[in-house]
C-alpha atoms as a PDB file:
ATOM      1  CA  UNK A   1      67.533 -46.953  32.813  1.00  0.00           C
ATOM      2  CA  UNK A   2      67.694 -43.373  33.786  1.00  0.00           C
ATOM      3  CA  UNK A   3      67.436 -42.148  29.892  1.00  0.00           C
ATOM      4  CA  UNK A   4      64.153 -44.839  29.713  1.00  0.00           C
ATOM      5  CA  UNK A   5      62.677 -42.959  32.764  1.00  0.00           C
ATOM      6  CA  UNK A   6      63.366 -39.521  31.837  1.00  0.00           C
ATOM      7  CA  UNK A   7      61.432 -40.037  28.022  1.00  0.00           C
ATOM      8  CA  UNK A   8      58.541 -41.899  29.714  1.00  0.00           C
ATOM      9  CA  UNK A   9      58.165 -38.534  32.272  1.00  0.00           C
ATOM     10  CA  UNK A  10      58.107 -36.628  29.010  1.00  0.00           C
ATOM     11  CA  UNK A  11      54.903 -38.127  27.889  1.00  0.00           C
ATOM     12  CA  UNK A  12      53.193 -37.399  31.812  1.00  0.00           C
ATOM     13  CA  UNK A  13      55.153 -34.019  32.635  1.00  0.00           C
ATOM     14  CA  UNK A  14      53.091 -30.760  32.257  1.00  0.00           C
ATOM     15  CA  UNK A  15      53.620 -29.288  29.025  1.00  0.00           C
ATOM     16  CA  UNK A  16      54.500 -25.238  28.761  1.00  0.00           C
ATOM     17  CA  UNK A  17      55.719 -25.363  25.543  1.00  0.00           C
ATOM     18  CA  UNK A  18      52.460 -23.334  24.370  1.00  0.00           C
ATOM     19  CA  UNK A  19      53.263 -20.152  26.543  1.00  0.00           C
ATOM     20  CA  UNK A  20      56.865 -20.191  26.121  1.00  0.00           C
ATOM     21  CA  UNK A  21      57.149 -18.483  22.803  1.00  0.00           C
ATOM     22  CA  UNK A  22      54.807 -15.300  22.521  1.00  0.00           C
ATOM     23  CA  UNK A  23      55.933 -12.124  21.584  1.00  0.00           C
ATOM     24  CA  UNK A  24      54.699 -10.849  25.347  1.00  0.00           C
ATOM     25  CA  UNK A  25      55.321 -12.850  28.816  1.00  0.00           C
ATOM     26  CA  UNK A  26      51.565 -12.572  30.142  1.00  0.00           C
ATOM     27  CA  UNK A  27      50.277 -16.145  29.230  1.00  0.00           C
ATOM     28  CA  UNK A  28      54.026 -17.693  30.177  1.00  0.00           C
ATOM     29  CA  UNK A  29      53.155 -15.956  33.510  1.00  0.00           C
ATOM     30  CA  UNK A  30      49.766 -16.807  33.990  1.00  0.00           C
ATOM     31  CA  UNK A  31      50.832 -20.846  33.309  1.00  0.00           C
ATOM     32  CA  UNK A  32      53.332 -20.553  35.917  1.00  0.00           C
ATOM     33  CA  UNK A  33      51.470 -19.094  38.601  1.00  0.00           C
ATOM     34  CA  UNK A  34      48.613 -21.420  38.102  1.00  0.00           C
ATOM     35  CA  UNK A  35      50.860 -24.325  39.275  1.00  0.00           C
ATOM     36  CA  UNK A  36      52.787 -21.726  41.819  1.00  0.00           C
ATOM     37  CA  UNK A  37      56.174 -22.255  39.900  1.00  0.00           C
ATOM     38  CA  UNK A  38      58.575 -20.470  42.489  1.00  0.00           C
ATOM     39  CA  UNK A  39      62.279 -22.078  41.494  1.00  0.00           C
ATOM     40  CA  UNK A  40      63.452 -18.689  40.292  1.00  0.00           C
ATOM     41  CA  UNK A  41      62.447 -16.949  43.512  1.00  0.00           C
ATOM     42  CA  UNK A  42      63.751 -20.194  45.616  1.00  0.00           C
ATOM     43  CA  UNK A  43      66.988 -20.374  43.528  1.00  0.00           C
ATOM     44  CA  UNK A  44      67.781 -16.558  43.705  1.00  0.00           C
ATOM     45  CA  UNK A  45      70.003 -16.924  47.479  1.00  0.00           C
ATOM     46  CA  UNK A  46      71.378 -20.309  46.096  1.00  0.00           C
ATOM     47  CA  UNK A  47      72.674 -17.719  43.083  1.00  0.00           C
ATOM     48  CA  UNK A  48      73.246 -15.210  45.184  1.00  0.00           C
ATOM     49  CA  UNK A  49      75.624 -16.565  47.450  1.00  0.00           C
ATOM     50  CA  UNK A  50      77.402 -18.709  44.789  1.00  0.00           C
ATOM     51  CA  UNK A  51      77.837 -15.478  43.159  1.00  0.00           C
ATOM     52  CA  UNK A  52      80.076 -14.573  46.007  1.00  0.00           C
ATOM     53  CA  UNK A  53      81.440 -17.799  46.592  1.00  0.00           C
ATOM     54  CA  UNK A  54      83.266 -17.469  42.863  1.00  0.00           C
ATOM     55  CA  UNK A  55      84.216 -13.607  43.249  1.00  0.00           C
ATOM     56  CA  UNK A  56      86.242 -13.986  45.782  1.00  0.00           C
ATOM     57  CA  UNK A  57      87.394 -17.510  44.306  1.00  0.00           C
ATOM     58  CA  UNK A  58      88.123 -15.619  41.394  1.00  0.00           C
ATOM     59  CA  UNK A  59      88.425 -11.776  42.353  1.00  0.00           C
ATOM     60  CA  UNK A  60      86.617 -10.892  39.924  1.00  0.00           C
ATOM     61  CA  UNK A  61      83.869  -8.163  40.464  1.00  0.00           C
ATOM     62  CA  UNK A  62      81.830  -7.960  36.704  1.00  0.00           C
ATOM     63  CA  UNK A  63      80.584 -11.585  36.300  1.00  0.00           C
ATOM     64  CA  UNK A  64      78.951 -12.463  33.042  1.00  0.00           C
ATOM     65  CA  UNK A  65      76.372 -15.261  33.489  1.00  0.00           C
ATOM     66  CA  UNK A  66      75.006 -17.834  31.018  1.00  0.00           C
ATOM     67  CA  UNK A  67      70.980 -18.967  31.451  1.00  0.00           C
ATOM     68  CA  UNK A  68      70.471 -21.913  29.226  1.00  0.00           C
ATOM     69  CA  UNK A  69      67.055 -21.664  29.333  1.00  0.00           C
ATOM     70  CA  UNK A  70      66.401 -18.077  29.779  1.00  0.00           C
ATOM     71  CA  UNK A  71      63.297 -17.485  28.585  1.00  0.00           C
ATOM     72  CA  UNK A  72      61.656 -14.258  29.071  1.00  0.00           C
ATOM     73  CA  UNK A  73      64.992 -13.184  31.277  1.00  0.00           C
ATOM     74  CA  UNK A  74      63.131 -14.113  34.631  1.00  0.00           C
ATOM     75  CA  UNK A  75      66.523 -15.389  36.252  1.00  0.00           C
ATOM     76  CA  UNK A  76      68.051 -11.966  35.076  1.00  0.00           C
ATOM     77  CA  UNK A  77      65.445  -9.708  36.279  1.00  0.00           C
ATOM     78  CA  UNK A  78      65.079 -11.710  39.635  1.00  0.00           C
ATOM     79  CA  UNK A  79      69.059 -11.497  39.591  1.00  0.00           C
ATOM     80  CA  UNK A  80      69.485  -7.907  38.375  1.00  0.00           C
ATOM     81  CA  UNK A  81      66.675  -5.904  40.851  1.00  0.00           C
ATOM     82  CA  UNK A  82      65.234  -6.208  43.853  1.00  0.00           C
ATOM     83  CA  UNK A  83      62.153  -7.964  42.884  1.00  0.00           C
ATOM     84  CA  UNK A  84      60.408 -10.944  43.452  1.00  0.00           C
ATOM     85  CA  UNK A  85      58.640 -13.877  41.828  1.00  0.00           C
ATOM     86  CA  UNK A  86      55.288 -12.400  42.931  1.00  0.00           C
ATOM     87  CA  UNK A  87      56.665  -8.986  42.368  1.00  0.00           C
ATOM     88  CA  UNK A  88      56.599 -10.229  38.714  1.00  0.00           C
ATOM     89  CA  UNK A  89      53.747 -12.287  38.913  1.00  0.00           C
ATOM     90  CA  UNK A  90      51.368  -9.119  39.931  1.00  0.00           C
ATOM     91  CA  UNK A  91      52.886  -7.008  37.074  1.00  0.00           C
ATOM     92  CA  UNK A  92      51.995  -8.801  34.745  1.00  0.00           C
ATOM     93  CA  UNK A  93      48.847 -10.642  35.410  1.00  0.00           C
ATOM     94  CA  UNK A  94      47.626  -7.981  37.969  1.00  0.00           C
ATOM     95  CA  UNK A  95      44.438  -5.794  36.553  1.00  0.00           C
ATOM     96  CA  UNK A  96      46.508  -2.470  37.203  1.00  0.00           C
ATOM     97  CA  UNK A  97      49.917  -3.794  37.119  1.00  0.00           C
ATOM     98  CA  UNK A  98      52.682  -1.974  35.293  1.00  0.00           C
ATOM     99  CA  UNK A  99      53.430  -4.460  33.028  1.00  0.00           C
ATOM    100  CA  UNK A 100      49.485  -5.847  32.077  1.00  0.00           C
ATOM    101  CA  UNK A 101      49.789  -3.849  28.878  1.00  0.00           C
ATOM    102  CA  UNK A 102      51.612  -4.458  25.837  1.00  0.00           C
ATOM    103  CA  UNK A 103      53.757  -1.078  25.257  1.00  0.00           C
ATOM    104  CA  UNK A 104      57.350  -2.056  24.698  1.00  0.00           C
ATOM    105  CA  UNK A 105      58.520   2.248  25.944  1.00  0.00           C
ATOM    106  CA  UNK A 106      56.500   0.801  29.458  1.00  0.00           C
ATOM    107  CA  UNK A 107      58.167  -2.286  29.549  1.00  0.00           C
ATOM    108  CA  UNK A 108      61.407  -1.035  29.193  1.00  0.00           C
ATOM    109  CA  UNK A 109      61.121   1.710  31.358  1.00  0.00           C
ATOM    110  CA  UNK A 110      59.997  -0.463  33.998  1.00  0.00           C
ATOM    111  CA  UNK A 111      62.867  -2.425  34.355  1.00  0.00           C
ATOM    112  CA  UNK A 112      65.263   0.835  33.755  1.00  0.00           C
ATOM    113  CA  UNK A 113      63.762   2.317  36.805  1.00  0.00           C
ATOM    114  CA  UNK A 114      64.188  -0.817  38.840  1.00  0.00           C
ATOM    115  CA  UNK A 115      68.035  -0.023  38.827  1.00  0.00           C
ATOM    116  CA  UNK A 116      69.089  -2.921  36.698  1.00  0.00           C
ATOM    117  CA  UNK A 117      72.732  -4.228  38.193  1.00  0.00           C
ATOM    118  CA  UNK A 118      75.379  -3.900  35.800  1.00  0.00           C
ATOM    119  CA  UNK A 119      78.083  -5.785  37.605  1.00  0.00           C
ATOM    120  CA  UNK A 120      76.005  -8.864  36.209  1.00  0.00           C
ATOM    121  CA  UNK A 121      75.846  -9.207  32.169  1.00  0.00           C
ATOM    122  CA  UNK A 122      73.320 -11.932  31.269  1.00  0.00           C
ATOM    123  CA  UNK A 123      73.554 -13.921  28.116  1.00  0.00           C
ATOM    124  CA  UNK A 124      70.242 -16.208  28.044  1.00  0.00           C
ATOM    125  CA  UNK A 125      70.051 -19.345  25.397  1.00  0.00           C
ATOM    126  CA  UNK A 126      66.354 -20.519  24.915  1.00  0.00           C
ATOM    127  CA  UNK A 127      65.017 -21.934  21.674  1.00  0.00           C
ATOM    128  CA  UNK A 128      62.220 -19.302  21.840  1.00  0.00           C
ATOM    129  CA  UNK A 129      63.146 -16.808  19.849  1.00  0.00           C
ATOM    130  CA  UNK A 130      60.184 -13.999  20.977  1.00  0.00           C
ATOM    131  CA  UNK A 131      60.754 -14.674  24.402  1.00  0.00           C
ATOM    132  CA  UNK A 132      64.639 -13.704  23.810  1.00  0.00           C
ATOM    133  CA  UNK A 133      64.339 -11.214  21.744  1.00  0.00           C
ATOM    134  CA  UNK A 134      61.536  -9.625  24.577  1.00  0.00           C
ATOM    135  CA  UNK A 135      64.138 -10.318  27.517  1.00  0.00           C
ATOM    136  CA  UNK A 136      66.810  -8.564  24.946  1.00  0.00           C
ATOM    137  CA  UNK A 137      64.168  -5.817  24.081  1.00  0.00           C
ATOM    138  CA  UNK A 138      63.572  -4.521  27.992  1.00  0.00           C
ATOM    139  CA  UNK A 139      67.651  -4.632  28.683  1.00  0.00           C
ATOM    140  CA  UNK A 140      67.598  -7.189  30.804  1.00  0.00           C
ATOM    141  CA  UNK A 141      70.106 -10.125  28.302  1.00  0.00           C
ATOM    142  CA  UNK A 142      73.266  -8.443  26.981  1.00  0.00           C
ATOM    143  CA  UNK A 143      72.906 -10.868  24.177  1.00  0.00           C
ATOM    144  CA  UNK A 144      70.646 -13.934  23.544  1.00  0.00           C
ATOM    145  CA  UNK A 145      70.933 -17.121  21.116  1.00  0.00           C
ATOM    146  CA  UNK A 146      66.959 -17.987  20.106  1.00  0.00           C
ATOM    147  CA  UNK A 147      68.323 -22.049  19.564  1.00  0.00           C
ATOM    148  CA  UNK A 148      68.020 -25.653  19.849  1.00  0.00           C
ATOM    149  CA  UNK A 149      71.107 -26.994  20.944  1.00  0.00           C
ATOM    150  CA  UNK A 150      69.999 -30.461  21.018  1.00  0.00           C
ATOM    151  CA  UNK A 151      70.119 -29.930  17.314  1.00  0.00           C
ATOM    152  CA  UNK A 152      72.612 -27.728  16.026  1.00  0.00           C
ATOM    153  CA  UNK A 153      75.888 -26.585  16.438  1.00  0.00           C
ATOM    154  CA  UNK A 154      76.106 -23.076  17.899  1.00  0.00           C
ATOM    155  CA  UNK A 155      77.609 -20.388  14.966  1.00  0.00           C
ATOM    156  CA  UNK A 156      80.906 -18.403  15.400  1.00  0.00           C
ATOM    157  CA  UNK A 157      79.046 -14.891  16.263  1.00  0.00           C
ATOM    158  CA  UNK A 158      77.176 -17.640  19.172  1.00  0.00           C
ATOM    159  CA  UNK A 159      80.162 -19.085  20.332  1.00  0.00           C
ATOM    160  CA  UNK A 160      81.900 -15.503  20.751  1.00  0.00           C
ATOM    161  CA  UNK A 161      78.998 -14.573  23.369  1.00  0.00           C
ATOM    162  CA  UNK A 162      79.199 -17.036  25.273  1.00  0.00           C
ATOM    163  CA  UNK A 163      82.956 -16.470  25.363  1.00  0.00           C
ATOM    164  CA  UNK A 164      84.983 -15.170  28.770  1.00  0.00           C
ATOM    165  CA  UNK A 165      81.483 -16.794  30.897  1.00  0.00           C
ATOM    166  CA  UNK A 166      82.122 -16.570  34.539  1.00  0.00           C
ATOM    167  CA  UNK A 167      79.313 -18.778  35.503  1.00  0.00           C
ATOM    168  CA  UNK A 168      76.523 -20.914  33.562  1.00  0.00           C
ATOM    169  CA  UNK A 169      73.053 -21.393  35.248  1.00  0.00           C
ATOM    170  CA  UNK A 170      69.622 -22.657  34.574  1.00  0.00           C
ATOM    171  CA  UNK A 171      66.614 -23.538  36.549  1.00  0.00           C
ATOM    172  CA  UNK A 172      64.275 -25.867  34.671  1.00  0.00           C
ATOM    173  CA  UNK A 173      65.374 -26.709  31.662  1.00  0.00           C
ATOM    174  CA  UNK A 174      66.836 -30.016  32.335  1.00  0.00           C
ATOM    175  CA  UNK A 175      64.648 -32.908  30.843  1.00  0.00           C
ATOM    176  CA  UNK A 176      64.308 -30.579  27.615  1.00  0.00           C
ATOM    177  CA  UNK A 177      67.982 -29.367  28.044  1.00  0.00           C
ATOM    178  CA  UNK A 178      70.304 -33.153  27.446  1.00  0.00           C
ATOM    179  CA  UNK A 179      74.240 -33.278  27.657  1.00  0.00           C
ATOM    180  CA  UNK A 180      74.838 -31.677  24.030  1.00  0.00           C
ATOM    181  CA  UNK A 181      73.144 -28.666  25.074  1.00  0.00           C
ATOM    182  CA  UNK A 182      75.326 -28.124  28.213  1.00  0.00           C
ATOM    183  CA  UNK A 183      78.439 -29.792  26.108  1.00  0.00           C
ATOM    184  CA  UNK A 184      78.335 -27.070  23.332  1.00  0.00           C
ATOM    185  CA  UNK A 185      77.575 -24.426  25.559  1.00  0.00           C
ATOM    186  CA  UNK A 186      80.472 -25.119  28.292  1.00  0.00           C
ATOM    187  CA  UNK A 187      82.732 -25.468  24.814  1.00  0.00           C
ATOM    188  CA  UNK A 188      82.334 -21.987  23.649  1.00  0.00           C
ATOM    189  CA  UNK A 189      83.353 -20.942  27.197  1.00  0.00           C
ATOM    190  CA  UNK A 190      85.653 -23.698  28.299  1.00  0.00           C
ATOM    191  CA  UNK A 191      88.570 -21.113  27.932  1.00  0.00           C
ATOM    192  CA  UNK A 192      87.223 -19.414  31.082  1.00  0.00           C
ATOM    193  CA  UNK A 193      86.853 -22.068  33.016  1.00  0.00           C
ATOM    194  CA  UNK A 194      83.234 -21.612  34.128  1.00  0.00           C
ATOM    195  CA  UNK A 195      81.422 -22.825  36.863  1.00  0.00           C
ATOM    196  CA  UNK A 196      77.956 -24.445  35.708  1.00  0.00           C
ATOM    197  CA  UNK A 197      74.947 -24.456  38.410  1.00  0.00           C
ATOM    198  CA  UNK A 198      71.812 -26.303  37.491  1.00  0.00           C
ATOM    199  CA  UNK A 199      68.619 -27.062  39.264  1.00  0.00           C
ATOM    200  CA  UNK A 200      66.940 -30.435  38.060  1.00  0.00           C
ATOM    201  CA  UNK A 201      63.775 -31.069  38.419  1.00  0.00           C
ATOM    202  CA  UNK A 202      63.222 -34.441  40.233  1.00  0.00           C
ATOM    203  CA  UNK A 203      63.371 -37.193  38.620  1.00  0.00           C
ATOM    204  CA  UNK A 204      65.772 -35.860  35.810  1.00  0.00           C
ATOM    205  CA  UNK A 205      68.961 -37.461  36.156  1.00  0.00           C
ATOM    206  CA  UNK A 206      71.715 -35.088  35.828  1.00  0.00           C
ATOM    207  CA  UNK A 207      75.414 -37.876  35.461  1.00  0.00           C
ATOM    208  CA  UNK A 208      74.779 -37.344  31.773  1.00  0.00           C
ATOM    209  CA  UNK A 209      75.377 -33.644  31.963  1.00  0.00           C
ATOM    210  CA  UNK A 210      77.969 -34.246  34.428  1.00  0.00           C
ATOM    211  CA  UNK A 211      80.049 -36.573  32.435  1.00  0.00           C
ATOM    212  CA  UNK A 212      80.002 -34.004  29.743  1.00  0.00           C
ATOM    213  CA  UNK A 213      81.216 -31.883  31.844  1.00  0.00           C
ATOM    214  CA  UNK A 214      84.130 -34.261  33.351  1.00  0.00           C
ATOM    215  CA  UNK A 215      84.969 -33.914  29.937  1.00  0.00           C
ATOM    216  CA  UNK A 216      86.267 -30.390  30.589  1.00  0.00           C
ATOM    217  CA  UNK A 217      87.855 -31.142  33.690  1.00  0.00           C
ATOM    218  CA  UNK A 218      84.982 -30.162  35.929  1.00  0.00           C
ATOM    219  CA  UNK A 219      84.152 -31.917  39.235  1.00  0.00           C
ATOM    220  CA  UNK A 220      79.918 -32.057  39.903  1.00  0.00           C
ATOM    221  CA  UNK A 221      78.311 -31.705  43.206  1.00  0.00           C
ATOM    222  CA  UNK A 222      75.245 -33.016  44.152  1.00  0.00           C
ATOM    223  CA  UNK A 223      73.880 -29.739  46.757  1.00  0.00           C
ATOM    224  CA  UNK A 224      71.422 -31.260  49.298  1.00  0.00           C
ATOM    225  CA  UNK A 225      70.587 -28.258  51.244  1.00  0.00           C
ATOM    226  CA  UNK A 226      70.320 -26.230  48.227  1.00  0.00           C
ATOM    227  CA  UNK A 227      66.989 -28.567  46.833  1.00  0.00           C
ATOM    228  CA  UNK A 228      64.147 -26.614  46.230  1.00  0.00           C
ATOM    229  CA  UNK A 229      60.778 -26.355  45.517  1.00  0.00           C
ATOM    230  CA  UNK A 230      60.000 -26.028  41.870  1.00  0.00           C
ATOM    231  CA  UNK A 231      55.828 -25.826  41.800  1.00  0.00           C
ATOM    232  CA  UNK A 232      52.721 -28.080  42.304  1.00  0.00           C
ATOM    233  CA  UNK A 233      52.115 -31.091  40.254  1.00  0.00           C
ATOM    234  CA  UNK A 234      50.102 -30.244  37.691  1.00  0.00           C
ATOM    235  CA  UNK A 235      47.460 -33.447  37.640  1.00  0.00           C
ATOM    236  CA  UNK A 236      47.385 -36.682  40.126  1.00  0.00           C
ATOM    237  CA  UNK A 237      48.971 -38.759  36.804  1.00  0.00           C
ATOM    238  CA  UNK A 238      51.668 -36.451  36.673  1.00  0.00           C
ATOM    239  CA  UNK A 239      52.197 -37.168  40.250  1.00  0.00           C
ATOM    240  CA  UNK A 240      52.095 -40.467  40.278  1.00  0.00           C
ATOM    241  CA  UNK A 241      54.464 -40.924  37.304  1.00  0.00           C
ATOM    242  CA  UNK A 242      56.910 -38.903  38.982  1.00  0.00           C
ATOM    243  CA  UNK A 243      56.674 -40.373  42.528  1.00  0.00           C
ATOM    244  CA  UNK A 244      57.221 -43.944  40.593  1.00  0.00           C
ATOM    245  CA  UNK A 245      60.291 -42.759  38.352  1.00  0.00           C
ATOM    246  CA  UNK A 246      62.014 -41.171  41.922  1.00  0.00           C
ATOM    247  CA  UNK A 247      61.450 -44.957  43.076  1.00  0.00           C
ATOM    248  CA  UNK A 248      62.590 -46.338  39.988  1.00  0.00           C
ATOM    249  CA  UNK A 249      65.668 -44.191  40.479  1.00  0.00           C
ATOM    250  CA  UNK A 250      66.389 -44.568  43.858  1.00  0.00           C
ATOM    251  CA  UNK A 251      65.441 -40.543  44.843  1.00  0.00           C
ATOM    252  CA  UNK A 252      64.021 -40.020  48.016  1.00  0.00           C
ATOM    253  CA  UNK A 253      60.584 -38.620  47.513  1.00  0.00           C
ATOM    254  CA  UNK A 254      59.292 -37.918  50.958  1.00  0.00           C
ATOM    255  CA  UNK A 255      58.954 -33.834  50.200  1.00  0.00           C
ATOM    256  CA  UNK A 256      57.152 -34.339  47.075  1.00  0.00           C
ATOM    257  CA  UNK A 257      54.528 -37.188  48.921  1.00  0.00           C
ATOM    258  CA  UNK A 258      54.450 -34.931  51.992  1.00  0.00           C
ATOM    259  CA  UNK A 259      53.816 -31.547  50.144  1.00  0.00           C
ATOM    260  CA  UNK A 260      52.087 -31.890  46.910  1.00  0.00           C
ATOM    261  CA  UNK A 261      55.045 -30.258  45.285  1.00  0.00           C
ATOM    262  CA  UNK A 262      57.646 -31.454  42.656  1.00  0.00           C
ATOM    263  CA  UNK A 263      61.409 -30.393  44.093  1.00  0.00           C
ATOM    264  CA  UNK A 264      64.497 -29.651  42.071  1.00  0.00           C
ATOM    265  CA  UNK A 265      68.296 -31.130  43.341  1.00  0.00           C
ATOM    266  CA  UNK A 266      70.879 -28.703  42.830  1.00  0.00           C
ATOM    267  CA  UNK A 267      74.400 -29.514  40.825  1.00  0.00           C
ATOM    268  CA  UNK A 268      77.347 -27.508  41.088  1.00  0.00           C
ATOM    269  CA  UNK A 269      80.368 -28.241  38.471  1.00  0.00           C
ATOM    270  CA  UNK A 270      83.594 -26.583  38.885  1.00  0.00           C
ATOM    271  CA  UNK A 271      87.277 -27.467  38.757  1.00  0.00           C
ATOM    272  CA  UNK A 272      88.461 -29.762  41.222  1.00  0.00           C
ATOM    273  CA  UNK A 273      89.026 -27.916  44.759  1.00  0.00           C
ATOM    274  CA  UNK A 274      86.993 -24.917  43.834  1.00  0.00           C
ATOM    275  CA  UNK A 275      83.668 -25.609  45.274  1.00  0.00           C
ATOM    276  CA  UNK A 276      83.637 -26.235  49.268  1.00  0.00           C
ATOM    277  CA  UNK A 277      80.205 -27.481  49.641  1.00  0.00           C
ATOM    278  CA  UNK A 278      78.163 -30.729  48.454  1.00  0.00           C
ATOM    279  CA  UNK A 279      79.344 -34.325  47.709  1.00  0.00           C
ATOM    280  CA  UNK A 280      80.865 -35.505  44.334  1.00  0.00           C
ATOM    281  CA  UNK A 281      78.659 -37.571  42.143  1.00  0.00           C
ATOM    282  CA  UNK A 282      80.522 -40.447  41.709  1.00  0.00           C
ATOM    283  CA  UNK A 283      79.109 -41.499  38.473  1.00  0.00           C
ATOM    284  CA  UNK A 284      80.601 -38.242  37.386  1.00  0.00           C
ATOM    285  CA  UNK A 285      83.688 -39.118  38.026  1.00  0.00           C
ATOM    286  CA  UNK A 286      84.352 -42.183  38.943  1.00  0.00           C
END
């Protein structure tokens, strides 16, 4: 039932597919804030302290992080700097902002005088290939792999940068992102033993990504305190459809009827007795 739900949302749920693969991030931008998308900024403490949580798990300083779903590297700038969602949001779209032209020497010297962290090397996987090649372009992706995993096996020179991964993230994608995305990502890294944290919008299920994952030996946690706002609904069908698949499901919807907002539940996979917060999903692994 959950697979029946999630391709009759597909049909309802707002489509960005049309600003997602420009050769500059202005209209992806300008789509977002006109539904005040905020995950990124939401997610970035979630990150942040999980961040920590696996350093001194692993002592490891350097972490190298794969974004499925990168797109233009906002998880990596967000991540990397000390900006913000609206930070971003006025540089680009603003009439005078820093980053309302289309000069690639301005863009990248914005982001090189922001400081960019290099204890955290971002690889970002996104089947737009200008919005890759952009986040690439301005420094902020060590490497990036412009495909569609739902359709293709990754190559050799793919698989080796995704090798030695410390953590995999995304925020968003799931719902265009299935289990063989996730499966042949986590494969090319399995050696590593990543952790994998994923925010899903509601009412994406996320046990089919999870029992791929069981396949590697992982354990998935269902986050409650971590849920977060992902951005408005975009029309009243959208919200309705939604609100009826979270009933279908069985997801309590009382934020998104109270709020006017669509949330996102945060999952946390990681080998058994390395992650001390959340409950198990037992349809993981039962």
């Amino acid at each position: 039932m959950a697979r029946a739900v999630r391709n009759s949302i597909q049909w309802v749920k707002h489509d960005f597919s049309g600003a997602y693969n420009r050769k500059w991030p202005h209209a992806y931008f300008r789509a977002h804030l006109a539904l005040d998308y905020m995950l990124p900024d939401r997610a970035k403490p979630v990150f942040e302290r999980i961040f920590a949580d696996y350093r001194r798990r692993r002592n490891k300083t350097k972490l190298k992080i794969i974004d499925i779903g990168c797109s233009y590297g906002v998880n990596a700038t967000l991540l990397r700097t000390d900006l913000d969602l609206d930070d971003l949001y006025a540089a680009y779209l603003g009439s005078s902002g820093p980053l309302s032209g289309r000069h690639e020497i301005e863009h990248r010297a914005f982001f090189r005088n922001r400081g960019l962290r290099d204890d955290i090397q971002f690889v970002g996987v996104d089947p737009s290939f200008r919005a890759v090649r952009y986040a690439r372009n301005q420094g902020l992706l060590e490497a990036g792999i412009p495909a569609n995993l739902e359709t293709r096996e990754l190559t050799v020179k793919e698989r080796c940068a995704l090798a030695d991964a410390d953590i995999i993230i995304s925020t968003g994608c799931v719902g265009y992102a299935t289990e063989r995305t996730f499966a042949r990502v986590y494969d090319a890294s399995a050696a590593s033993r990543p952790w994998v944290v994923v925010f899903a919008m509601h009412p994406f299920c996320y046990d089919d990504i999870a029992a791929a994952l069981r396949g590697y030996a992982l354990e998935t946690r269902l986050v409650d305190r971590f849920r977060q706002r992902q951005r408005r609904f975009s029309t009243i069908t959208e919200r309705q459809a939604i609100l009826t698949a979270m009933a279908e499901l069985g997801i309590e919807d009382r934020l998104e009827r109270t709020t006017g907002y669509v949330f996102a539940s945060c999952y946390i996979s990681a080998p058994p007795g390395e992650v001390p917060y959340g409950r198990t999903l037992v349809s993981a692994v039962g």
